[in-house]
N, C-alpha and C. Protein backbone atom coordinates (compact mmCIF):
# COMPACT_ATOMS: atom_id res chain seq x y z
N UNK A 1 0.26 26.58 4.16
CA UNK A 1 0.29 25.46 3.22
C UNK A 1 1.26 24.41 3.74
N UNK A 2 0.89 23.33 3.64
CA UNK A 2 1.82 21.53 4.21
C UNK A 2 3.15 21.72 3.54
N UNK A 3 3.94 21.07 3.80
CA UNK A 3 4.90 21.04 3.33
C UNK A 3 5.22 18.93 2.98
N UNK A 4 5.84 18.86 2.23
CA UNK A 4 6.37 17.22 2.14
C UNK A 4 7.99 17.13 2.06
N UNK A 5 8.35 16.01 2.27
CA UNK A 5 9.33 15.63 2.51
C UNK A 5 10.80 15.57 1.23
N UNK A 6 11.55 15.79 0.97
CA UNK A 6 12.36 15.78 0.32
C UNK A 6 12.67 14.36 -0.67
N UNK A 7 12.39 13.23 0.17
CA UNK A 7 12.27 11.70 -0.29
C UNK A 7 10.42 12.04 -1.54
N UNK A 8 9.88 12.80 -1.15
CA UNK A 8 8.71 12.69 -1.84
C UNK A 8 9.40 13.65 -3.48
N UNK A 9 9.63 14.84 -2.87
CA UNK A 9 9.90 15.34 -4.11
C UNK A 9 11.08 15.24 -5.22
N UNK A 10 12.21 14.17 -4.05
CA UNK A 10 13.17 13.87 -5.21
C UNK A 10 12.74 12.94 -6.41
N UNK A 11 11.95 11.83 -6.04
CA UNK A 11 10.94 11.18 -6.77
C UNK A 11 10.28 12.05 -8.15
N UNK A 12 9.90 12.92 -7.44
CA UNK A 12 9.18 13.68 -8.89
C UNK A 12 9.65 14.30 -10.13
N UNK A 13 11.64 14.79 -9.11
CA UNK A 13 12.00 15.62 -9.68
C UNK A 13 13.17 14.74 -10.60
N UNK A 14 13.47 13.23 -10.32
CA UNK A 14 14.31 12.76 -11.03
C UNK A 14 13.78 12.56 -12.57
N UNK A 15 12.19 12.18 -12.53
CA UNK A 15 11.76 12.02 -13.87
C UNK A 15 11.78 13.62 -14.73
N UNK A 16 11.45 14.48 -14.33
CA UNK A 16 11.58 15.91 -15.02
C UNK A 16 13.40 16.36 -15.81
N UNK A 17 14.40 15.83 -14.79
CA UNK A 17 15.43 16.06 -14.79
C UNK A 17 16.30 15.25 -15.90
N UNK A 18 15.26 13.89 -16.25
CA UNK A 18 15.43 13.13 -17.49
C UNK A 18 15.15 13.98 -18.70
N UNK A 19 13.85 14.57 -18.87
CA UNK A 19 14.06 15.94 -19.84
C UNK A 19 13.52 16.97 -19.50
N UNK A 20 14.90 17.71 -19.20
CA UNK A 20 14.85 18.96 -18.47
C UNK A 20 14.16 19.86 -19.47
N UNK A 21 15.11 20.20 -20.95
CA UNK A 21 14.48 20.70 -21.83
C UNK A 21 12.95 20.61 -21.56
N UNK A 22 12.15 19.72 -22.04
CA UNK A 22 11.10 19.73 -22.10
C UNK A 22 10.30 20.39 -20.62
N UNK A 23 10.68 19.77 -19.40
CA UNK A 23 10.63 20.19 -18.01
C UNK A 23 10.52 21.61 -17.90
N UNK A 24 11.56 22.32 -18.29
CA UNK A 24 11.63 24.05 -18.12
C UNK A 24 10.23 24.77 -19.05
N UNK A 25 9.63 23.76 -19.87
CA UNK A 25 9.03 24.74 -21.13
C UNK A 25 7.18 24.36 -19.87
N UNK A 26 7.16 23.21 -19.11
CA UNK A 26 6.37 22.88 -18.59
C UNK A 26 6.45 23.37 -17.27
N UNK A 27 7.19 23.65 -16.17
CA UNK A 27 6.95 24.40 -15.35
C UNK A 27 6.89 25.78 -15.20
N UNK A 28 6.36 26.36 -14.36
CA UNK A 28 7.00 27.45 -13.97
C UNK A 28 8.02 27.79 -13.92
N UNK A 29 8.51 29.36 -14.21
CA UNK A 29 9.89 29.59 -14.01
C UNK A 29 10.36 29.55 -12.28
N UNK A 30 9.37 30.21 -11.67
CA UNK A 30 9.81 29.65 -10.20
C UNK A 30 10.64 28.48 -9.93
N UNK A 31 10.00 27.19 -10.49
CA UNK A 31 11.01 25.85 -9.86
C UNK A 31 11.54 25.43 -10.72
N UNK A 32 12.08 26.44 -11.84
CA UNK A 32 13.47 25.85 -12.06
C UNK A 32 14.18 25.14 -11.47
N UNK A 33 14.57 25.65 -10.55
CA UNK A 33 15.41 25.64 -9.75
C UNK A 33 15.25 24.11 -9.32
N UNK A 34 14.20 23.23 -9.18
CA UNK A 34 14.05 21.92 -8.89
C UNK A 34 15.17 20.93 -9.89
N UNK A 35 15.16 21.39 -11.30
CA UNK A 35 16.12 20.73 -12.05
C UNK A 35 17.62 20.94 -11.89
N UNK A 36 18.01 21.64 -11.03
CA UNK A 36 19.03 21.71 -10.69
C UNK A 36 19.99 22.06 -9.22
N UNK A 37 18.98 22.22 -8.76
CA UNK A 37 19.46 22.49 -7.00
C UNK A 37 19.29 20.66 -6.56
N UNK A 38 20.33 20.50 -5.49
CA UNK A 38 20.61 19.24 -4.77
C UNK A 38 18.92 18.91 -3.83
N UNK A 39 18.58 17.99 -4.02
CA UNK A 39 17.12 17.77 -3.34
C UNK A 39 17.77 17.39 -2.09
N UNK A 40 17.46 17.48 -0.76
CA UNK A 40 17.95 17.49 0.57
C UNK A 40 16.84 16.30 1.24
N UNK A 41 16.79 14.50 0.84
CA UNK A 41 15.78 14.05 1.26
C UNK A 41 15.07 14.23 2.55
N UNK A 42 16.22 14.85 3.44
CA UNK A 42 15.74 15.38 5.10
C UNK A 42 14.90 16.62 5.30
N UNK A 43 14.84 17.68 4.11
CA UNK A 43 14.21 18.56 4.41
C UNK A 43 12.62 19.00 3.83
N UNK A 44 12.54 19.78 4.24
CA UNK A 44 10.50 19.45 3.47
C UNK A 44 10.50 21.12 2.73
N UNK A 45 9.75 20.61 1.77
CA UNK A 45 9.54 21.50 0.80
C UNK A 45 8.29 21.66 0.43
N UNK A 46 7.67 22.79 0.11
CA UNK A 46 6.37 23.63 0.00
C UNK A 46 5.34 22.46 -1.27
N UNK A 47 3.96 21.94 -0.42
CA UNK A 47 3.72 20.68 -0.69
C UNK A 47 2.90 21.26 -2.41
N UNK A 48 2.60 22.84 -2.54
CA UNK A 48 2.16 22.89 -3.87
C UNK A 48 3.25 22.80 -4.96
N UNK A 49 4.66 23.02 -4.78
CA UNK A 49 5.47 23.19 -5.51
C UNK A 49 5.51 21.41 -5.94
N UNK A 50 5.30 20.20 -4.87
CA UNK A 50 5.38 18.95 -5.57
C UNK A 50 4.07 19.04 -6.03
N UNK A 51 3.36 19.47 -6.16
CA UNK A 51 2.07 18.95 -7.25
C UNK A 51 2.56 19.80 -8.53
N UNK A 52 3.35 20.98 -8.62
CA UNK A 52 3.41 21.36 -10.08
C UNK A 52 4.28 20.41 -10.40
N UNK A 53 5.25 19.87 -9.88
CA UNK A 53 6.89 18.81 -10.50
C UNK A 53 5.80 17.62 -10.79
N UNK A 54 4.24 17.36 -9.94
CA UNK A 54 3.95 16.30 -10.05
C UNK A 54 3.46 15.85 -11.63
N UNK A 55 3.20 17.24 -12.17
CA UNK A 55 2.15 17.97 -13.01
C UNK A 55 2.54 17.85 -13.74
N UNK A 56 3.90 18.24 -13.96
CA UNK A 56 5.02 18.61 -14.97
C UNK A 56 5.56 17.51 -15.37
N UNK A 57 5.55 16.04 -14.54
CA UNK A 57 6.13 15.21 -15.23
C UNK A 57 4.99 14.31 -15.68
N UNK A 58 4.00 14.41 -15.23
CA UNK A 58 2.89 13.51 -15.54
C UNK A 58 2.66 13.76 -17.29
N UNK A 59 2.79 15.16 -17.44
CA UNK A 59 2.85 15.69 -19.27
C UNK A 59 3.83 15.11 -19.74
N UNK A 60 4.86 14.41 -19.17
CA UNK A 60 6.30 14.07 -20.19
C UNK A 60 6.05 12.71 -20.38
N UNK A 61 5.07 12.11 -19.95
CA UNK A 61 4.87 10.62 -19.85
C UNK A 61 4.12 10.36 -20.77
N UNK A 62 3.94 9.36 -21.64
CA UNK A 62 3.41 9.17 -23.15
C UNK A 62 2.23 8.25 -22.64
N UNK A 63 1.97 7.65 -21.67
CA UNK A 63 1.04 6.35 -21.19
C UNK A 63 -0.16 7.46 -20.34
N UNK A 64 -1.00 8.61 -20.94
CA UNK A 64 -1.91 9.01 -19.88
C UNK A 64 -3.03 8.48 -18.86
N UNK A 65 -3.48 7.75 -19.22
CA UNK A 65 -4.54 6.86 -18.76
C UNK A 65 -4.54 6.60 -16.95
N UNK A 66 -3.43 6.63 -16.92
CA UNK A 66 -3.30 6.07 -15.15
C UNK A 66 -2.07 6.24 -14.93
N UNK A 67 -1.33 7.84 -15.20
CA UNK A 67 -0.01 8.37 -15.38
C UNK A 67 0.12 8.31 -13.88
N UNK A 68 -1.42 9.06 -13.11
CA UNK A 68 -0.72 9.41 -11.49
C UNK A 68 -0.24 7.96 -10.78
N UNK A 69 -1.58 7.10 -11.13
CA UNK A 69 -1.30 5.50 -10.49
C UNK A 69 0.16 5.30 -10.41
N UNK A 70 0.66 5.15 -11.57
CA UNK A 70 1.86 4.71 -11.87
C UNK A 70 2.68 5.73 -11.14
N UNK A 71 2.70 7.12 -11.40
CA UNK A 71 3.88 8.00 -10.55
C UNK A 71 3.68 7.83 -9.49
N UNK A 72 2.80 7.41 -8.55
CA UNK A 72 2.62 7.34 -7.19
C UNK A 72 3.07 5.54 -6.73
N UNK A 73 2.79 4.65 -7.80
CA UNK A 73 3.54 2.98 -7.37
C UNK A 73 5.36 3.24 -7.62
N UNK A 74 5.33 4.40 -8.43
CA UNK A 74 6.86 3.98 -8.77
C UNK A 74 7.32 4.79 -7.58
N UNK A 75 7.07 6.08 -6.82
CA UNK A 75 7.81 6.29 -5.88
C UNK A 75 7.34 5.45 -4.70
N UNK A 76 6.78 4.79 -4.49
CA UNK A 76 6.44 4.09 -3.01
C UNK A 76 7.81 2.59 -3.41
N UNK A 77 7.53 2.52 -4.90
CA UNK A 77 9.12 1.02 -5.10
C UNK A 77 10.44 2.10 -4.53
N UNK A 78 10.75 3.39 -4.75
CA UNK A 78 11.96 3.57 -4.78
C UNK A 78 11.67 3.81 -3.11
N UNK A 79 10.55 4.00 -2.21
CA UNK A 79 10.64 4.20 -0.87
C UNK A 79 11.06 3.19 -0.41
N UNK A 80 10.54 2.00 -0.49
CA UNK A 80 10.21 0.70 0.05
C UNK A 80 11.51 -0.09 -0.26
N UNK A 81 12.42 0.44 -1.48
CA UNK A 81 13.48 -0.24 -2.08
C UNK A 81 14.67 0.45 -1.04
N UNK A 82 14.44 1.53 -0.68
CA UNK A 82 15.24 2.59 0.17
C UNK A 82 15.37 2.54 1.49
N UNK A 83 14.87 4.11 2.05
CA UNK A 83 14.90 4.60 3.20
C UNK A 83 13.79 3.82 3.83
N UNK A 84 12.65 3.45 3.46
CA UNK A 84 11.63 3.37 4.04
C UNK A 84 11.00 1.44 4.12
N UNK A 85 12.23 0.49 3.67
CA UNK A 85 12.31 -0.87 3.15
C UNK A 85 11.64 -1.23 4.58
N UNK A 86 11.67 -1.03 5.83
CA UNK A 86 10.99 -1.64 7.02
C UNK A 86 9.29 -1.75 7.42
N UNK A 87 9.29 -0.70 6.78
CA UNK A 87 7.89 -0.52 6.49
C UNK A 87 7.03 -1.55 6.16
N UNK A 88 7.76 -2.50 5.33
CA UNK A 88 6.83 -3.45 4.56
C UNK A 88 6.51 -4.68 5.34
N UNK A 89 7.62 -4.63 6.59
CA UNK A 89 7.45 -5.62 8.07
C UNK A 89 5.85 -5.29 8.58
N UNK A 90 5.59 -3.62 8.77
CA UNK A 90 4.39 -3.36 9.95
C UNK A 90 3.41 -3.51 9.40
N UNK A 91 2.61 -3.41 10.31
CA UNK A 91 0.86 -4.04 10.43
C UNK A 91 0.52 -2.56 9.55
N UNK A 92 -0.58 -3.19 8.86
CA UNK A 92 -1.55 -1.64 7.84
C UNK A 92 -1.42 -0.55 8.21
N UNK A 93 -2.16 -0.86 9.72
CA UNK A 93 -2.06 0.13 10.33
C UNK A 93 -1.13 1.28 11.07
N UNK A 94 -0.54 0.76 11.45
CA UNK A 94 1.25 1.32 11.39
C UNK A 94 1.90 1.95 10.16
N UNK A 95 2.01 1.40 8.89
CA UNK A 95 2.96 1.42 7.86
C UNK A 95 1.86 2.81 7.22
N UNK A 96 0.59 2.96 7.35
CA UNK A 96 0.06 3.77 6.89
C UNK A 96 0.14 5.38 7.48
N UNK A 97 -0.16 4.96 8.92
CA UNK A 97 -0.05 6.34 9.43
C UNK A 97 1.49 7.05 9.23
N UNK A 98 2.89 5.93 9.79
CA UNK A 98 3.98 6.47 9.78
C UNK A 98 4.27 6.86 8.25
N UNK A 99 4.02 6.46 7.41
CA UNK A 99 4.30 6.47 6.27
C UNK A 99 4.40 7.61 5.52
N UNK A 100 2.74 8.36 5.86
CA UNK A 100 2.21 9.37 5.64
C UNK A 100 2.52 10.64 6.16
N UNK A 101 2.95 10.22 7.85
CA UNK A 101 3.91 11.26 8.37
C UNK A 101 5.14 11.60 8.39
N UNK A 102 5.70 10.96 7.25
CA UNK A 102 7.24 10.93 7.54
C UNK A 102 7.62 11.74 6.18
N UNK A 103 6.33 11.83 5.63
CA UNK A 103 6.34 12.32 4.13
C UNK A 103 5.65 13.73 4.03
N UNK A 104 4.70 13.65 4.77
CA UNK A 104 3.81 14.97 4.86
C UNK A 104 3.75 15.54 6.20
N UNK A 105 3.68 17.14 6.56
CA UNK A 105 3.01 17.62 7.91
C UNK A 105 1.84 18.33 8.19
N UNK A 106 0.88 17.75 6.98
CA UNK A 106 -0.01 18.09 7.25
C UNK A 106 -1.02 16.42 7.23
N UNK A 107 -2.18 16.25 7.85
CA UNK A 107 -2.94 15.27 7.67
C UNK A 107 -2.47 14.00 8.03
N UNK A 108 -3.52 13.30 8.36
CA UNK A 108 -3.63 12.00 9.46
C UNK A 108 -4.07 11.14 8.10
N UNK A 109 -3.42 9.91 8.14
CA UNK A 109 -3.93 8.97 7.41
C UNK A 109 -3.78 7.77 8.06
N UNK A 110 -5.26 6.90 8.39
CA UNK A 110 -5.74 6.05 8.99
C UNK A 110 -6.46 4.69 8.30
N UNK A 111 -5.96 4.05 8.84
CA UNK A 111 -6.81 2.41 8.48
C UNK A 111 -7.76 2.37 9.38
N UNK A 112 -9.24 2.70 8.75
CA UNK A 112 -10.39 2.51 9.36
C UNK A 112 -11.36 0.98 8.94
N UNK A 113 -10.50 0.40 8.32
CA UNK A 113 -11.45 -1.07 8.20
C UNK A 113 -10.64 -2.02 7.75
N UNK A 114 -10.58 -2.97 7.40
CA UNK A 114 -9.61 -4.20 7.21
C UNK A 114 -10.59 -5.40 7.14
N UNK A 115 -10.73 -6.24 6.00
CA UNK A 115 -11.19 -7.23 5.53
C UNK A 115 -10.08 -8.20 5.02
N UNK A 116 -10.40 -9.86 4.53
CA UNK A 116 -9.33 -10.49 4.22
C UNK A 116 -8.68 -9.95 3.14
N UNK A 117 -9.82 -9.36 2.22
CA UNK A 117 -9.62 -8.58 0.85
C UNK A 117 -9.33 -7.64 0.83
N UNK A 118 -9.82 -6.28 1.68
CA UNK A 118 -9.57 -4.91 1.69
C UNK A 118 -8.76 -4.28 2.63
N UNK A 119 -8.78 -3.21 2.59
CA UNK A 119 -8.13 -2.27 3.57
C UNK A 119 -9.20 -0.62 3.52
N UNK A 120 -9.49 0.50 4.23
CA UNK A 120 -10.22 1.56 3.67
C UNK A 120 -9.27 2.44 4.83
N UNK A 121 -8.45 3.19 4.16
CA UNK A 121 -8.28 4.50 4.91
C UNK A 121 -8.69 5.97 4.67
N UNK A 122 -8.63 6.52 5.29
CA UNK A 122 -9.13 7.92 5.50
C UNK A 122 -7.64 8.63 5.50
N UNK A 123 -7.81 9.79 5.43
CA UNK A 123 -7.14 11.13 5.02
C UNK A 123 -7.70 12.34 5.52
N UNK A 124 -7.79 12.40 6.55
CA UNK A 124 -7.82 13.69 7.33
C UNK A 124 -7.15 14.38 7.21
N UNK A 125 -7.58 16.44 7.56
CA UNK A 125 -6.80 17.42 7.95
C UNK A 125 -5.51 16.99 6.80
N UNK A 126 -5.61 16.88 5.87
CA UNK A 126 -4.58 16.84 4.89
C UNK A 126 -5.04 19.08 3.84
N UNK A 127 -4.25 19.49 3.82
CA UNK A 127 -4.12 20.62 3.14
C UNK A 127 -4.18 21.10 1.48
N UNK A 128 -3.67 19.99 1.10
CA UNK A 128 -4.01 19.70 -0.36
C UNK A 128 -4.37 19.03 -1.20
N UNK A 129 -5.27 18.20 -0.85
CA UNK A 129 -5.77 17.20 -1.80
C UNK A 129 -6.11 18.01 -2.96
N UNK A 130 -5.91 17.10 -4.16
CA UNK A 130 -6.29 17.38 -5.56
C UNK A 130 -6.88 15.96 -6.32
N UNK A 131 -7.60 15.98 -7.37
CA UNK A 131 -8.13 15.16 -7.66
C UNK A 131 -6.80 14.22 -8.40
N UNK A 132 -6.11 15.42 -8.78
CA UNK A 132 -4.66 14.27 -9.15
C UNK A 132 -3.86 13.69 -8.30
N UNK A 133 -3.71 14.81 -7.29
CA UNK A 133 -2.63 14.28 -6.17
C UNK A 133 -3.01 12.87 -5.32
N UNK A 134 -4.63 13.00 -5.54
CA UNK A 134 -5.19 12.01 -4.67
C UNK A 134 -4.87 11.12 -5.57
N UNK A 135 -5.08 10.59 -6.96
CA UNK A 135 -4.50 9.62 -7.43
C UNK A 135 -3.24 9.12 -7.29
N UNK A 136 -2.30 9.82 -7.37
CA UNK A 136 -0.67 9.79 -6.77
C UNK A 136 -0.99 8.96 -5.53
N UNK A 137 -1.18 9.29 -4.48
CA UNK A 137 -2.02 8.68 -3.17
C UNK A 137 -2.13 7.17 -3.50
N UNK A 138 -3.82 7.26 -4.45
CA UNK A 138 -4.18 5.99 -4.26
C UNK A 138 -3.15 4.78 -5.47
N UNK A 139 -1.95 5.37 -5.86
CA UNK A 139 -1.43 4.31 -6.33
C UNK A 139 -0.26 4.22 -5.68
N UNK A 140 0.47 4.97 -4.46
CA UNK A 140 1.00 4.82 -3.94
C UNK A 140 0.56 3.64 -2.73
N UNK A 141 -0.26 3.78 -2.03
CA UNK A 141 -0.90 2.91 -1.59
C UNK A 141 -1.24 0.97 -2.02
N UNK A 142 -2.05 1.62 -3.25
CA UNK A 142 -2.05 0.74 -4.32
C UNK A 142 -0.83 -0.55 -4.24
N UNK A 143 0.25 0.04 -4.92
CA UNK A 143 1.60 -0.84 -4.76
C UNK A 143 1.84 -1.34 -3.85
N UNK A 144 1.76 -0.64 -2.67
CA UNK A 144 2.27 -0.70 -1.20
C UNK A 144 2.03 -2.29 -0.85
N UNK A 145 0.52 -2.52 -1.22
CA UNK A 145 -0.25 -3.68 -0.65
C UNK A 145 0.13 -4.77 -1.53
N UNK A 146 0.75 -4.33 -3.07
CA UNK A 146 0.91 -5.09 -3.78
C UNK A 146 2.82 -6.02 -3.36
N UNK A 147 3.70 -4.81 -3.13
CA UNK A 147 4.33 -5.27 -2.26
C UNK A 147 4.30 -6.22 -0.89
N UNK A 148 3.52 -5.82 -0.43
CA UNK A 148 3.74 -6.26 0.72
C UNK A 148 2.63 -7.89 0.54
N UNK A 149 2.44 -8.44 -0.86
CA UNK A 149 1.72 -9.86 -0.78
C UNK A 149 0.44 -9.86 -1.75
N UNK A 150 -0.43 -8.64 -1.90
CA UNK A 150 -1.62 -8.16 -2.17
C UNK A 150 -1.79 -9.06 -3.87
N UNK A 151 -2.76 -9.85 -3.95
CA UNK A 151 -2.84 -10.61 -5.42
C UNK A 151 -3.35 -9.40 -6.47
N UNK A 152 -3.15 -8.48 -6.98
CA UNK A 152 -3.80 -7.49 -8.31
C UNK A 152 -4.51 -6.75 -7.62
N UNK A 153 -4.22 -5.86 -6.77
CA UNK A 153 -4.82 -4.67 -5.66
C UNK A 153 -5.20 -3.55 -6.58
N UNK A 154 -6.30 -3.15 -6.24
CA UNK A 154 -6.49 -1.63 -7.09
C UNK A 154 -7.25 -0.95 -6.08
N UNK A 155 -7.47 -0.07 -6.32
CA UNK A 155 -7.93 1.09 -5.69
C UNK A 155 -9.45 2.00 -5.73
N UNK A 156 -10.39 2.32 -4.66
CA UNK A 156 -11.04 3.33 -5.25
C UNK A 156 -11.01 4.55 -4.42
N UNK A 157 -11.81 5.71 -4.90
CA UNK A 157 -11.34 6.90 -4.13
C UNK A 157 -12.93 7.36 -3.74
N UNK A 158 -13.62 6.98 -3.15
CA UNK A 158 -15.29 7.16 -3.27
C UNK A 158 -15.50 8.65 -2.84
N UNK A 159 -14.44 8.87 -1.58
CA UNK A 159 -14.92 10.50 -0.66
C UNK A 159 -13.54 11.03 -1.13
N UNK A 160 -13.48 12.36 -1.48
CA UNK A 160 -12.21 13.42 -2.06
C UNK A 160 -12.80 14.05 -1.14
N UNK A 161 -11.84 15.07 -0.54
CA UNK A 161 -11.71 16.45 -0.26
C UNK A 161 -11.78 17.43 -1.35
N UNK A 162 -11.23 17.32 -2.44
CA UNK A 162 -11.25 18.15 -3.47
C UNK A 162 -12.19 18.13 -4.03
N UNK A 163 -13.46 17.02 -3.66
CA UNK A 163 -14.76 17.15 -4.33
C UNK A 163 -15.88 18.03 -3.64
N UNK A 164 -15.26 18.28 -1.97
CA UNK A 164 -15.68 19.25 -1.09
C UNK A 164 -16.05 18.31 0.17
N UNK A 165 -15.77 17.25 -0.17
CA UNK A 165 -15.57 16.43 1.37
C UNK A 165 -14.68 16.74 2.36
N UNK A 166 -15.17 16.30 3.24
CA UNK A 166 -14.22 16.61 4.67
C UNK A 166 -13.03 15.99 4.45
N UNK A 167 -12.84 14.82 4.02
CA UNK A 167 -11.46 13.90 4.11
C UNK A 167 -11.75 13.60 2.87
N UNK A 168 -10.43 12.58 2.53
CA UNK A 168 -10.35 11.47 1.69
C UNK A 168 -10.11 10.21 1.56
N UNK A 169 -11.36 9.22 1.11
CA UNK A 169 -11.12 7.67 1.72
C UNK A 169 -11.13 7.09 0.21
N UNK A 170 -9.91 5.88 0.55
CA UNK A 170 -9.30 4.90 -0.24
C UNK A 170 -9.63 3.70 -0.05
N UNK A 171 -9.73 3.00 -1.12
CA UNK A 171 -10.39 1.71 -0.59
C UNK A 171 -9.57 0.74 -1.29
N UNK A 172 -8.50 0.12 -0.72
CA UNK A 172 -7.87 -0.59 -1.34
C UNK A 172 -8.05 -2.13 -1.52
N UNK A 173 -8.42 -3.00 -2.52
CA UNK A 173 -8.98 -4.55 -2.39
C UNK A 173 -7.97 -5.56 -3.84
N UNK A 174 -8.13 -6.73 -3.03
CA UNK A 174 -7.38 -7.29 -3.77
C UNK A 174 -8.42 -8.74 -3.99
N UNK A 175 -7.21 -9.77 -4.69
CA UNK A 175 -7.69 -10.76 -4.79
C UNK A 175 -7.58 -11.70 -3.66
């Protein structure tokens, strides 16, 4: 199983840690331990354990509708605001692949098309796609473009892996 990056799961785990109470009654007893052990942004951690923190906080959020969108734009602001602020200099193509690898070790993520309007990447050899996680994804992304200039960017997800596709492609377009 992939593992992700510590910058990915401190993200998940600061909103849970807002209410822990509630947090402990929603995870597993296994990752307790997330609400209270020091998150190490350098080290990578077991990539199913961030889909339950992902899981777990997505229930504490009162706005369901497009909970992942949003959990996935708000950690790409605290990346982009952070460790990862250079990013928003490189070409699509660059900022996507490194982006993806600096966060995950499993799966290739590629800019396979580019229009004045769009962008479409792919998601290869990735280990866990989920139909949620992939949303996390496509609003991480999402923002990204919106940062970096993008007029009201949204997203679609046409090919999942979790739907039994080989990869997963994003299609990001703006105004």
């Amino acid at each position: 199983m992939g593992k992700t990056k510590g910058t990915v799961v401190l993200s998940a785990v600061k909103l849970l840690r807002s209410q822990a109470d509630a947090a402990r009654r929603l995870l597993p007893v296994g990752l307790h331990h997330y609400l209270t052990e020091r998150i190490v942004v350098a080290s990578w951690y077991p990539e199913e354990h961030l889909y339950e923190l992902i899981c777990a906080g997505a229930a504490l959020l009162p706005n369901q509708s497009q909970v992942f969108e949003m959990m996935g734009a708000t950690t790409c602001r605290e990346h982009t605001d952070g460790l990862y602020a250079d990013h928003l200099r490189r070409d699509p193509q660059m900022r996507a692949r490194v982006l993806w690898r600096a966060q995950h070790d499993t799966g290739d993520f590629a800019l396979t098309s580019q229009t004045p309007n769009s962008v479409t990447y792919e998601l290869t050899g990735w280990d866990h796609a989920s139909s949620k996680y992939c949303r996390v994804v496509g609003g991480y992304f999402t923002e990204l473009h919106r940062l970096t200039g993008a007029a009201a960017p949204s997203y679609t997800h046409p090919t999942c892996k979790s739907a039994g596709a080989d990869r997963c492609v994003y299609v990001v377009s703006w105004r």
